[in-house]
C-alpha atoms as a PDB file:
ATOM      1  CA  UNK A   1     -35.920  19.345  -0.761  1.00  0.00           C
ATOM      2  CA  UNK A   2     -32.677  16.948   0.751  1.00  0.00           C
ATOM      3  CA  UNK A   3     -31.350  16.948  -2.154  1.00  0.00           C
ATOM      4  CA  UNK A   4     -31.335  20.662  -2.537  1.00  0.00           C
ATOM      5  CA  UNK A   5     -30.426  21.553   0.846  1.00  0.00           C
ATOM      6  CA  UNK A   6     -27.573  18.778   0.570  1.00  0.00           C
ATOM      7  CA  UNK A   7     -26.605  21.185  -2.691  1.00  0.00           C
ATOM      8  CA  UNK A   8     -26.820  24.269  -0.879  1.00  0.00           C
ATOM      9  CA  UNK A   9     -24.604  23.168   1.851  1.00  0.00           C
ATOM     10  CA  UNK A  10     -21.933  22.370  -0.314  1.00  0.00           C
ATOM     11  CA  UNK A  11     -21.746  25.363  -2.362  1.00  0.00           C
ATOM     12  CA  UNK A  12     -22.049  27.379   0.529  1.00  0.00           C
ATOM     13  CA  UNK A  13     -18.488  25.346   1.344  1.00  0.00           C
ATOM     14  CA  UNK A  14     -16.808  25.345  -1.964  1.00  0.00           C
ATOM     15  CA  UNK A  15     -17.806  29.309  -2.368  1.00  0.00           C
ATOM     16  CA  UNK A  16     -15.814  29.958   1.566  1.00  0.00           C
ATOM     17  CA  UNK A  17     -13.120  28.403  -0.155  1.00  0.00           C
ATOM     18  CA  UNK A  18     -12.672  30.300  -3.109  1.00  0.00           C
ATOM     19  CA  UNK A  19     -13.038  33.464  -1.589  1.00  0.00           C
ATOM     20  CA  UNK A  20     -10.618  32.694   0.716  1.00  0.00           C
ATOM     21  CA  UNK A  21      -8.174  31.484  -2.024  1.00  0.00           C
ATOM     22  CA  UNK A  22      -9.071  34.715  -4.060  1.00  0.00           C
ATOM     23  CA  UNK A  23      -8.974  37.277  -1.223  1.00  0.00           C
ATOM     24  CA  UNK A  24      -6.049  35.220   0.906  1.00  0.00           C
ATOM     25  CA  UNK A  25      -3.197  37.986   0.441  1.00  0.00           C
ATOM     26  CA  UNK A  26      -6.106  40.889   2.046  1.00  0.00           C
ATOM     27  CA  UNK A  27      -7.530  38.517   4.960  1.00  0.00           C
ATOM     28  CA  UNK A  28      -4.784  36.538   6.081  1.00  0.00           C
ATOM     29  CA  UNK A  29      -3.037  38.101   9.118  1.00  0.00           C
ATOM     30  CA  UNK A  30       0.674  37.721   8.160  1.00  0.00           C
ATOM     31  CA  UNK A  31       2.890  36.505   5.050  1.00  0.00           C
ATOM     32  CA  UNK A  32       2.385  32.804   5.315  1.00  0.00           C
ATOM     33  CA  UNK A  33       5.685  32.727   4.098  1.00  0.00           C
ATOM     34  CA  UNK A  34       7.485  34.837   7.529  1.00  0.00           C
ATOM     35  CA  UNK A  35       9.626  33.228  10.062  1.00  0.00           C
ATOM     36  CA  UNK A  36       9.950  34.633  13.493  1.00  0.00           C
ATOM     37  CA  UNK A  37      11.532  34.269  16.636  1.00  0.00           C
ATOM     38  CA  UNK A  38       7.842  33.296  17.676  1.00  0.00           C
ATOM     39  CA  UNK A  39       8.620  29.823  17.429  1.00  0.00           C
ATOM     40  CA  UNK A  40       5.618  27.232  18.122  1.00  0.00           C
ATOM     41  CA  UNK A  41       3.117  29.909  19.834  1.00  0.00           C
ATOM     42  CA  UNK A  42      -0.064  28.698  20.785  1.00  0.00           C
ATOM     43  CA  UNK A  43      -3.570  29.972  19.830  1.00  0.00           C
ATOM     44  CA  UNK A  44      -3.777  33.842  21.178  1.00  0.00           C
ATOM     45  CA  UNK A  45      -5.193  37.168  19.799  1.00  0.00           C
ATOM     46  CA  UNK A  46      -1.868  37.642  17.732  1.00  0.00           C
ATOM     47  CA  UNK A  47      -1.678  34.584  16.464  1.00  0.00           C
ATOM     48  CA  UNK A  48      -5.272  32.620  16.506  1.00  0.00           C
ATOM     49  CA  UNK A  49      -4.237  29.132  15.423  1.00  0.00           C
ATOM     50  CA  UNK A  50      -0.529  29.829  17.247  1.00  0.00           C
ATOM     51  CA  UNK A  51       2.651  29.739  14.803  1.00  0.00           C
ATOM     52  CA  UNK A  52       4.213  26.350  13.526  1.00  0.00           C
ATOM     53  CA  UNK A  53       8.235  25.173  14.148  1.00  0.00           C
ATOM     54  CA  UNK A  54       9.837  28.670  12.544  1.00  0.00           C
ATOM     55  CA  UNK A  55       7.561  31.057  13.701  1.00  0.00           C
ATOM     56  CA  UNK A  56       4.800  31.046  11.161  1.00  0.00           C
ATOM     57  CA  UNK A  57       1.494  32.167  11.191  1.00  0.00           C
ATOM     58  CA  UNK A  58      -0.761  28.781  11.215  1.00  0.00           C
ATOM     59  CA  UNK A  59      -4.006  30.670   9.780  1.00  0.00           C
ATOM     60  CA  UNK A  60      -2.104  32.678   7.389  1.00  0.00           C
ATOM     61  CA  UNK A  61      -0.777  29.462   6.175  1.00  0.00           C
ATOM     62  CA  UNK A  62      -4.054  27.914   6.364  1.00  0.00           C
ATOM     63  CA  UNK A  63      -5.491  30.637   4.184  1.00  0.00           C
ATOM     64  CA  UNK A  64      -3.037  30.378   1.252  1.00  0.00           C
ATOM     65  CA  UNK A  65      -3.484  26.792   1.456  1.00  0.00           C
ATOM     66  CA  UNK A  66      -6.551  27.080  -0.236  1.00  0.00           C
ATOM     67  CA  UNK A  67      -4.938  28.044  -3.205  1.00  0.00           C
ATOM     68  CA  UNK A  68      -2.996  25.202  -3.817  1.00  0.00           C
ATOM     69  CA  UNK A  69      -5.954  22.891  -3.243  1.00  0.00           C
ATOM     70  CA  UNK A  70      -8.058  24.145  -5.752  1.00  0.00           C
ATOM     71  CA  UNK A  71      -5.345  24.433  -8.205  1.00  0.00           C
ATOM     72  CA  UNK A  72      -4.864  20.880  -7.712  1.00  0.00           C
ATOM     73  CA  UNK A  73      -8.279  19.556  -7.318  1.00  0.00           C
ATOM     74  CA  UNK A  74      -9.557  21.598 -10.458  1.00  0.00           C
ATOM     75  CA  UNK A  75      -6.369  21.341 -12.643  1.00  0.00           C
ATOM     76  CA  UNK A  76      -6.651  17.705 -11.997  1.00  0.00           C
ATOM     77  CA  UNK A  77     -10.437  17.130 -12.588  1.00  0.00           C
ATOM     78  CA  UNK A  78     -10.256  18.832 -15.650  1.00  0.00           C
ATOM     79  CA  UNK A  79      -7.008  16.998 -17.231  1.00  0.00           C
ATOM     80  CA  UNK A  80      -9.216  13.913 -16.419  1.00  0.00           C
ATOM     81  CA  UNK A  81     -12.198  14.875 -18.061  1.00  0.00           C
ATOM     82  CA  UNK A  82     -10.212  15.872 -21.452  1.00  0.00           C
ATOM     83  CA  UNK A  83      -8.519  12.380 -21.542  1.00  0.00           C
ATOM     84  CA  UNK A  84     -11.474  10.698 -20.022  1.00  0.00           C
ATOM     85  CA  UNK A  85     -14.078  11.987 -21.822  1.00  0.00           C
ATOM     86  CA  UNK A  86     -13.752  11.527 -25.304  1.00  0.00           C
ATOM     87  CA  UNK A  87     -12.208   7.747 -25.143  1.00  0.00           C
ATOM     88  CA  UNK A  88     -15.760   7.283 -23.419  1.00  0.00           C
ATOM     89  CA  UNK A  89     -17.502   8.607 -26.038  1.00  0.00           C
ATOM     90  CA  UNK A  90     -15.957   6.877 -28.586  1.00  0.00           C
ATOM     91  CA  UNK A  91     -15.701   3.537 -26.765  1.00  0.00           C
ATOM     92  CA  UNK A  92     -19.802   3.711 -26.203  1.00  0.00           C
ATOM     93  CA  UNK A  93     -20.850   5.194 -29.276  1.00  0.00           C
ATOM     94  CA  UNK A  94     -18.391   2.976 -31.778  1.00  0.00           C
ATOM     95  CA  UNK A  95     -18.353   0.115 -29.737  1.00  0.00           C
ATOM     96  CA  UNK A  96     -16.734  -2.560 -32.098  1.00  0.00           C
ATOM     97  CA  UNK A  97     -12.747  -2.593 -31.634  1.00  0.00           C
ATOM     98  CA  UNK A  98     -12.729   0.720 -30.361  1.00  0.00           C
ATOM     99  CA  UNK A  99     -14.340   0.091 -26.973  1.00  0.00           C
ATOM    100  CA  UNK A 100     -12.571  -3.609 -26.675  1.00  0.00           C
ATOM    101  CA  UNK A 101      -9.146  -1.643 -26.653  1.00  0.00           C
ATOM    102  CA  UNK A 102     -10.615   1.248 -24.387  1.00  0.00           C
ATOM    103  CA  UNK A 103     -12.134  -1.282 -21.934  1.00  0.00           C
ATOM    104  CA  UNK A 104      -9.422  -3.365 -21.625  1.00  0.00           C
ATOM    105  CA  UNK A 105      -7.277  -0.227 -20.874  1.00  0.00           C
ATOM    106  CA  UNK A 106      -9.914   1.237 -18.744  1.00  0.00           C
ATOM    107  CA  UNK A 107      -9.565  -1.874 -16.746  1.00  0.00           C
ATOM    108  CA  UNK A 108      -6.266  -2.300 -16.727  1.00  0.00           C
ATOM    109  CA  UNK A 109      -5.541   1.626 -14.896  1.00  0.00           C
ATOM    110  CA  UNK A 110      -8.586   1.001 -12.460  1.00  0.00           C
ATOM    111  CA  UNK A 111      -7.345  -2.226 -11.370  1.00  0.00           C
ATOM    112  CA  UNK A 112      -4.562  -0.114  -9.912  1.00  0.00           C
ATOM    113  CA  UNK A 113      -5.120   1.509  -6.731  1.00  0.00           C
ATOM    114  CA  UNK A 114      -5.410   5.260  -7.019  1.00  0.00           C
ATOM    115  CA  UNK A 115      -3.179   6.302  -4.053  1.00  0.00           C
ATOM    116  CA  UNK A 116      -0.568   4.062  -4.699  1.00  0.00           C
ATOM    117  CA  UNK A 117      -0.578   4.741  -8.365  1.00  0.00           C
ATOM    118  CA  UNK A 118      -0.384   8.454  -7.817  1.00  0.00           C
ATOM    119  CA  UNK A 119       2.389   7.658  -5.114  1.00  0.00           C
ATOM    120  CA  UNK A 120       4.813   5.670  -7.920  1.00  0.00           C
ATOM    121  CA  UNK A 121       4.194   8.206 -10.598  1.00  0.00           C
ATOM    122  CA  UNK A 122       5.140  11.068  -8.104  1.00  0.00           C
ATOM    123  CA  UNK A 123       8.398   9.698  -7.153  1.00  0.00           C
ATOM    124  CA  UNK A 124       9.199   9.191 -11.325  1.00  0.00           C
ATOM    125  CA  UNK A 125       8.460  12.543 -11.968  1.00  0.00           C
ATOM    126  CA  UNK A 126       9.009  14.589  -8.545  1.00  0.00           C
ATOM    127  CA  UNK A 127       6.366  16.678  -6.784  1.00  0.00           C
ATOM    128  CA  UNK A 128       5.262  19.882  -8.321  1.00  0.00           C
ATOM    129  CA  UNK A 129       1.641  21.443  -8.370  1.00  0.00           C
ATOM    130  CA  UNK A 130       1.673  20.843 -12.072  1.00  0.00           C
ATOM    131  CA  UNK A 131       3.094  17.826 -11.598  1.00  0.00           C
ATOM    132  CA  UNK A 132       0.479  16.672  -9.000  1.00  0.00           C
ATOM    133  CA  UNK A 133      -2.403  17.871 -10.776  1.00  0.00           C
ATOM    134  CA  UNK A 134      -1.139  15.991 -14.242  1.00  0.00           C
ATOM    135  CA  UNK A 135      -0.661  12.474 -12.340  1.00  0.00           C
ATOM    136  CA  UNK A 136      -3.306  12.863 -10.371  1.00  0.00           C
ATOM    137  CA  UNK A 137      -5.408  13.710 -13.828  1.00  0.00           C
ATOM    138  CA  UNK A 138      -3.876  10.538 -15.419  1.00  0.00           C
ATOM    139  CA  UNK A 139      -5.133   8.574 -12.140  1.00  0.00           C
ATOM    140  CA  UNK A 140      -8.832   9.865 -13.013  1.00  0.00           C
ATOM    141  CA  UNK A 141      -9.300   9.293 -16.383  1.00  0.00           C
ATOM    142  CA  UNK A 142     -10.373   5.620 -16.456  1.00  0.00           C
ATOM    143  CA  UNK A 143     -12.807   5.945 -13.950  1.00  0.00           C
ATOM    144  CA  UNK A 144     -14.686   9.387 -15.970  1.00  0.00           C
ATOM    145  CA  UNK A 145     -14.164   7.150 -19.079  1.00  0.00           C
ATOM    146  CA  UNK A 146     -16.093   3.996 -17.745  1.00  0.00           C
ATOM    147  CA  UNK A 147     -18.805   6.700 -16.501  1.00  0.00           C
ATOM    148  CA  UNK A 148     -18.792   8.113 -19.574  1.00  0.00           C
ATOM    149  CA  UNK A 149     -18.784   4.712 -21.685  1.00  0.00           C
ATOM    150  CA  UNK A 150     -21.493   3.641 -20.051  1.00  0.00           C
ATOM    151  CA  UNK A 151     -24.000   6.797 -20.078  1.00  0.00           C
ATOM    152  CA  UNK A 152     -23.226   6.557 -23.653  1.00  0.00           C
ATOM    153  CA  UNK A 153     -24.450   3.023 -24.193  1.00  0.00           C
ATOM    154  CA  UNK A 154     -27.630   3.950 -22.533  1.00  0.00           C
ATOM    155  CA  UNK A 155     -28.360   6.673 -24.658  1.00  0.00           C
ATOM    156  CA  UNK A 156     -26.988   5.753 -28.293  1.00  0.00           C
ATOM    157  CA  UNK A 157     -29.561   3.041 -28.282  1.00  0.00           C
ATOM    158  CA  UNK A 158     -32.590   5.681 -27.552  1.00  0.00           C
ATOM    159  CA  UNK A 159     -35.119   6.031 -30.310  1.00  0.00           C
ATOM    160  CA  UNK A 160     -34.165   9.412 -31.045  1.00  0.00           C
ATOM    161  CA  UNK A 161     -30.834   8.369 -31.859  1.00  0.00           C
ATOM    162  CA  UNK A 162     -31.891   6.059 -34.399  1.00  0.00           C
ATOM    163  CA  UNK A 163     -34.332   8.944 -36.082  1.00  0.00           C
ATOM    164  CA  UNK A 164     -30.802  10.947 -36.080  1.00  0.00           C
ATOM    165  CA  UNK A 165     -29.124   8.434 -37.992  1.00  0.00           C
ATOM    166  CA  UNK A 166     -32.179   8.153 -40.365  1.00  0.00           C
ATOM    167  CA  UNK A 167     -32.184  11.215 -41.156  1.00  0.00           C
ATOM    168  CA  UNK A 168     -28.371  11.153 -42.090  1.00  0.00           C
ATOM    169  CA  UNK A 169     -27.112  12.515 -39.106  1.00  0.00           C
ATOM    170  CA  UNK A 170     -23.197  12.549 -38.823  1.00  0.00           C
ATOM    171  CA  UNK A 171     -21.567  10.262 -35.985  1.00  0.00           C
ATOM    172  CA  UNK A 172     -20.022  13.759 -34.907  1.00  0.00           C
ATOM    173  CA  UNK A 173     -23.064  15.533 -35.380  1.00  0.00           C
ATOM    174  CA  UNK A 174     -25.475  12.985 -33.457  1.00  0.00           C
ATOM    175  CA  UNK A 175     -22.854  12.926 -30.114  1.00  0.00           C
ATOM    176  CA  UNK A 176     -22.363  16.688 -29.917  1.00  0.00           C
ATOM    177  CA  UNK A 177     -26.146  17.138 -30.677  1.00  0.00           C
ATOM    178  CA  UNK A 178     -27.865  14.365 -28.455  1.00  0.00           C
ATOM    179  CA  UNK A 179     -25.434  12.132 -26.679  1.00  0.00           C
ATOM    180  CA  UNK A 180     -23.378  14.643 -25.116  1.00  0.00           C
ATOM    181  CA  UNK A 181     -26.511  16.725 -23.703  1.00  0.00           C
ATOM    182  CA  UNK A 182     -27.911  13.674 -22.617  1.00  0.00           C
ATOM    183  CA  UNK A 183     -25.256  12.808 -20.405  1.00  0.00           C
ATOM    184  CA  UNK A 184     -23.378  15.868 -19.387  1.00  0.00           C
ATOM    185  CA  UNK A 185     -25.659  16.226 -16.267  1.00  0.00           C
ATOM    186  CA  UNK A 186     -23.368  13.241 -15.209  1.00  0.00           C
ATOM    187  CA  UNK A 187     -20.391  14.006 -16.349  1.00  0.00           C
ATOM    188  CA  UNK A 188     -20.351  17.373 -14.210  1.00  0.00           C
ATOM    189  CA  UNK A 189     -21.974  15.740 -11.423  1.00  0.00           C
ATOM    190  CA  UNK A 190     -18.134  13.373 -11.773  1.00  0.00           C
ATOM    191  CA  UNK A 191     -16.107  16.556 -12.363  1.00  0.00           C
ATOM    192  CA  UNK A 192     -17.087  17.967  -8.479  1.00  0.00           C
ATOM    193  CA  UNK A 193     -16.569  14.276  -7.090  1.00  0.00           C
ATOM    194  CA  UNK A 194     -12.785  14.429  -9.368  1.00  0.00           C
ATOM    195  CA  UNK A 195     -12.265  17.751  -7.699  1.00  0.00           C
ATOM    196  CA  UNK A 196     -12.820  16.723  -3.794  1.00  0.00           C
ATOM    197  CA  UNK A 197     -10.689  13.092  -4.944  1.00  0.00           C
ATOM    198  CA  UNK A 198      -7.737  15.121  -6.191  1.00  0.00           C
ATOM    199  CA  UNK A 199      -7.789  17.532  -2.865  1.00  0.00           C
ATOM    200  CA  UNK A 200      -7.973  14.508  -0.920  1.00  0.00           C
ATOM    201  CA  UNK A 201      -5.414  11.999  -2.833  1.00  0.00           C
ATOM    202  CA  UNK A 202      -3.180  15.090  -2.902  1.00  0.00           C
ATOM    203  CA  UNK A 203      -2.821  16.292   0.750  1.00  0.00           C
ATOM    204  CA  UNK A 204      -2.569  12.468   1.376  1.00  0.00           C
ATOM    205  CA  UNK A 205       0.587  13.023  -0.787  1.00  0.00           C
ATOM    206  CA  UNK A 206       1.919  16.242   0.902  1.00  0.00           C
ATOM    207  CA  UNK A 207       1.384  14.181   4.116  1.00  0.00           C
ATOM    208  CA  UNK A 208       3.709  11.790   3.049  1.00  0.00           C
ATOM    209  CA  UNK A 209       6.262  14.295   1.760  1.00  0.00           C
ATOM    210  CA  UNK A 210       5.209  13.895  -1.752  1.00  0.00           C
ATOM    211  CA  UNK A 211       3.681  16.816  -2.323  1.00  0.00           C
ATOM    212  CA  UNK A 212       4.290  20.765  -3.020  1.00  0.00           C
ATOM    213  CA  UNK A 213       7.534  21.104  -1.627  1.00  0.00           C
ATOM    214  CA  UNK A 214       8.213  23.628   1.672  1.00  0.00           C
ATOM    215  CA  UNK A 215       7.930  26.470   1.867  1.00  0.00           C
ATOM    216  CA  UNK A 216       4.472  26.841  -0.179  1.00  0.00           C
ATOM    217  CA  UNK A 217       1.403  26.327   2.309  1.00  0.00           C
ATOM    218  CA  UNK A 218      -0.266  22.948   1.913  1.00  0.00           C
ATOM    219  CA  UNK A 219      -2.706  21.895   3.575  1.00  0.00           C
ATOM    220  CA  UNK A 220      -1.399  17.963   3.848  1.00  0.00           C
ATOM    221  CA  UNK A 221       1.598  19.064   4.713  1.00  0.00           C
ATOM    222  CA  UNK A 222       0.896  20.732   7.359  1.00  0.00           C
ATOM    223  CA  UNK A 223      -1.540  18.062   8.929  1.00  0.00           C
ATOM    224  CA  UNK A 224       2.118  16.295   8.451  1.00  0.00           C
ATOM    225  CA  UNK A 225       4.057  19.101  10.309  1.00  0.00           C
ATOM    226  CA  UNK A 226       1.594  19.993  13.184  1.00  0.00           C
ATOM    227  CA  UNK A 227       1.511  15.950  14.045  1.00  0.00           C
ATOM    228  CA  UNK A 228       4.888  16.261  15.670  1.00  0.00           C
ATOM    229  CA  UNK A 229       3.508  18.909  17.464  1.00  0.00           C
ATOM    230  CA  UNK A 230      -0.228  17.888  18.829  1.00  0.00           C
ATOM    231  CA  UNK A 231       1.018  18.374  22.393  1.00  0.00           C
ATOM    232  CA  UNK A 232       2.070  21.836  21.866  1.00  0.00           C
ATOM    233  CA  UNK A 233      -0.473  23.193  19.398  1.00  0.00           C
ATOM    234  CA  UNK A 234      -3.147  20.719  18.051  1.00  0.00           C
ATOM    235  CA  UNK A 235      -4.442  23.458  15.749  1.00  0.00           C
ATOM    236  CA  UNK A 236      -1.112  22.979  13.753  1.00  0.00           C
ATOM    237  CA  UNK A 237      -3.034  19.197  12.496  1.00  0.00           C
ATOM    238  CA  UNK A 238      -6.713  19.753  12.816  1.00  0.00           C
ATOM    239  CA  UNK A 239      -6.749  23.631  11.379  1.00  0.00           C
ATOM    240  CA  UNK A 240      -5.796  22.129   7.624  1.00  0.00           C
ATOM    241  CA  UNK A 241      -6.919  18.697   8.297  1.00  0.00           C
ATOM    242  CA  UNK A 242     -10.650  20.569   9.025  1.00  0.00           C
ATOM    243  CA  UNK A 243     -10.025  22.618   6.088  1.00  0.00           C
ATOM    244  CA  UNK A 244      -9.490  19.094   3.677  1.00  0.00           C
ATOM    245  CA  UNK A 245     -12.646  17.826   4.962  1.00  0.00           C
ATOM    246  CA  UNK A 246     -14.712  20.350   4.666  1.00  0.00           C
ATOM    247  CA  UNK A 247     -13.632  21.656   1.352  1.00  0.00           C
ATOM    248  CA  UNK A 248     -13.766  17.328  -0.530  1.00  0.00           C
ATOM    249  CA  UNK A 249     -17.465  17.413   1.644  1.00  0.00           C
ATOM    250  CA  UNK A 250     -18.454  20.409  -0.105  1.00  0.00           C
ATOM    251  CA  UNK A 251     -17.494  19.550  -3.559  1.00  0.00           C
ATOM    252  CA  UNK A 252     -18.786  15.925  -2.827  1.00  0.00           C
ATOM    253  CA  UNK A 253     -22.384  17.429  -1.705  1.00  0.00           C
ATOM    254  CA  UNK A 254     -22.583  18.918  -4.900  1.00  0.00           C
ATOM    255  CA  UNK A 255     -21.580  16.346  -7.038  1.00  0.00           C
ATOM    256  CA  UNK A 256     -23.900  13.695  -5.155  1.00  0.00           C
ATOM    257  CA  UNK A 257     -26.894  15.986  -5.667  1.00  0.00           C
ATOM    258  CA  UNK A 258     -27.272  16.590  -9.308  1.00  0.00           C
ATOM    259  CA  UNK A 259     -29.960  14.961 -10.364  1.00  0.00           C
END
């Protein structure tokens, strides 16, 4: 009953943010995009989480942000899980020289720290969403691949395995057939904890200017902003900073829950 009100919760979270991300251009207030002479307003009825450093509308901005996120956090999640994936399969099903090389790889890239990883890479190739959500991707992969690696060792020793192979069953055949519906639970249980890391490791980017570049509404970026401004408005931090929190809990709720 935790567990499922711990799942509720969370899609109750990640569903606020999609709508908002779908339905931003009808409920936001203003073009996030519009300067004014309205410069650094705080929190009234015209303006409900005030206006940032050119006259802005914080919630407007707030809204779109939303977009960006997901873009990012899903984009990323799945580029992981197509790289990840199938060098996990093979590595735990083959085993043999095939999962020496992926393991040694595997732990090569998790040896690395993510943030800082993500941080070199980003500098290389210069921040872009695509950009983002491809080096963040290429940050994920090991760790879905070492999941994946070692569901599949758990499995491909199972007794109905063996009765696959028996009966003549293909090394194709027998993972698309019963390894990979064995462990896919798992794997998309991973895919909602790769979405909330990539939101995260991503405004953590923006926040140190690394991420979508200005003018497009980012969330990390303007936790980054508003902190020269908590004095003045402290809605220009905590409004997107609440927003990052709430929307990695959600997706983290729901990946901790499958069973």
């Amino acid at each position: 009953m935790a567990m499922n009100r711990r799942r509720l919760a969370g899609l109750l979270l990640i569903a606020l943010v999609i709508v908002c991300a779908i339905v931003a251009d009808a409920i936001a207030p203003y073009d996030p995009m519009r300067s004014s002479v309205d410069i650094l307003a705080t929190p009234s009825a015209a303006h409900l989480f005030g206006t940032d450093e050119l006259g802005r509308d914080v919630l407007s901005r707030l809204i779109h942000g939303a977009r960006v996120s997901l873009v990012i956090g899903f984009g990323a999640a799945l580029v992981g899980m197509l790289v990840g994936v199938p060098v996990g399969l093979m590595a735990g099903y083959f085993r043999g020289g095939v999962d020496v090389a992926a393991v040694m790889l595997i732990d090569l890239l998790v040896a690395l720290p993510g943030l800082v990883l993500a941080l070199v890479i980003t500098v290389m190739i210069g921040p872009s969403l695509n950009h983002l959500a491809f080096v963040l991707g290429f940050v994920m992969w090991p760790g879905v691949a070492r999941l994946t690696r070692g569901q599949v060792l758990a499995v491909r020793e199972a007794t109905f395995i063996e009765a696959a192979r028996a009966a003549g069953g293909t090394s194709a055949w027998i993972i698309a057939r019963h390894v990979w519906p064995n462990i896919m639970r798992v794997i998309a249980a991973q895919f909602a904890v790769s979405v909330s890391f990539a939101i995260f490791t991503s405004s953590s980017l923006s926040f140190l200017g690394l991420g979508i570049p200005p003018p497009t509404p980012d969330w990390g970026g303007m936790v980054r902003t508003g902190y020269d401004f908590l004095v003045l408005n402290p809605l220009m931090s905590l409004g997107p900073g609440a927003a990052v929190a709430l929307t990695v809990m959600g997706f983290y709720l729901v990946g901790s829950s499958v069973e």
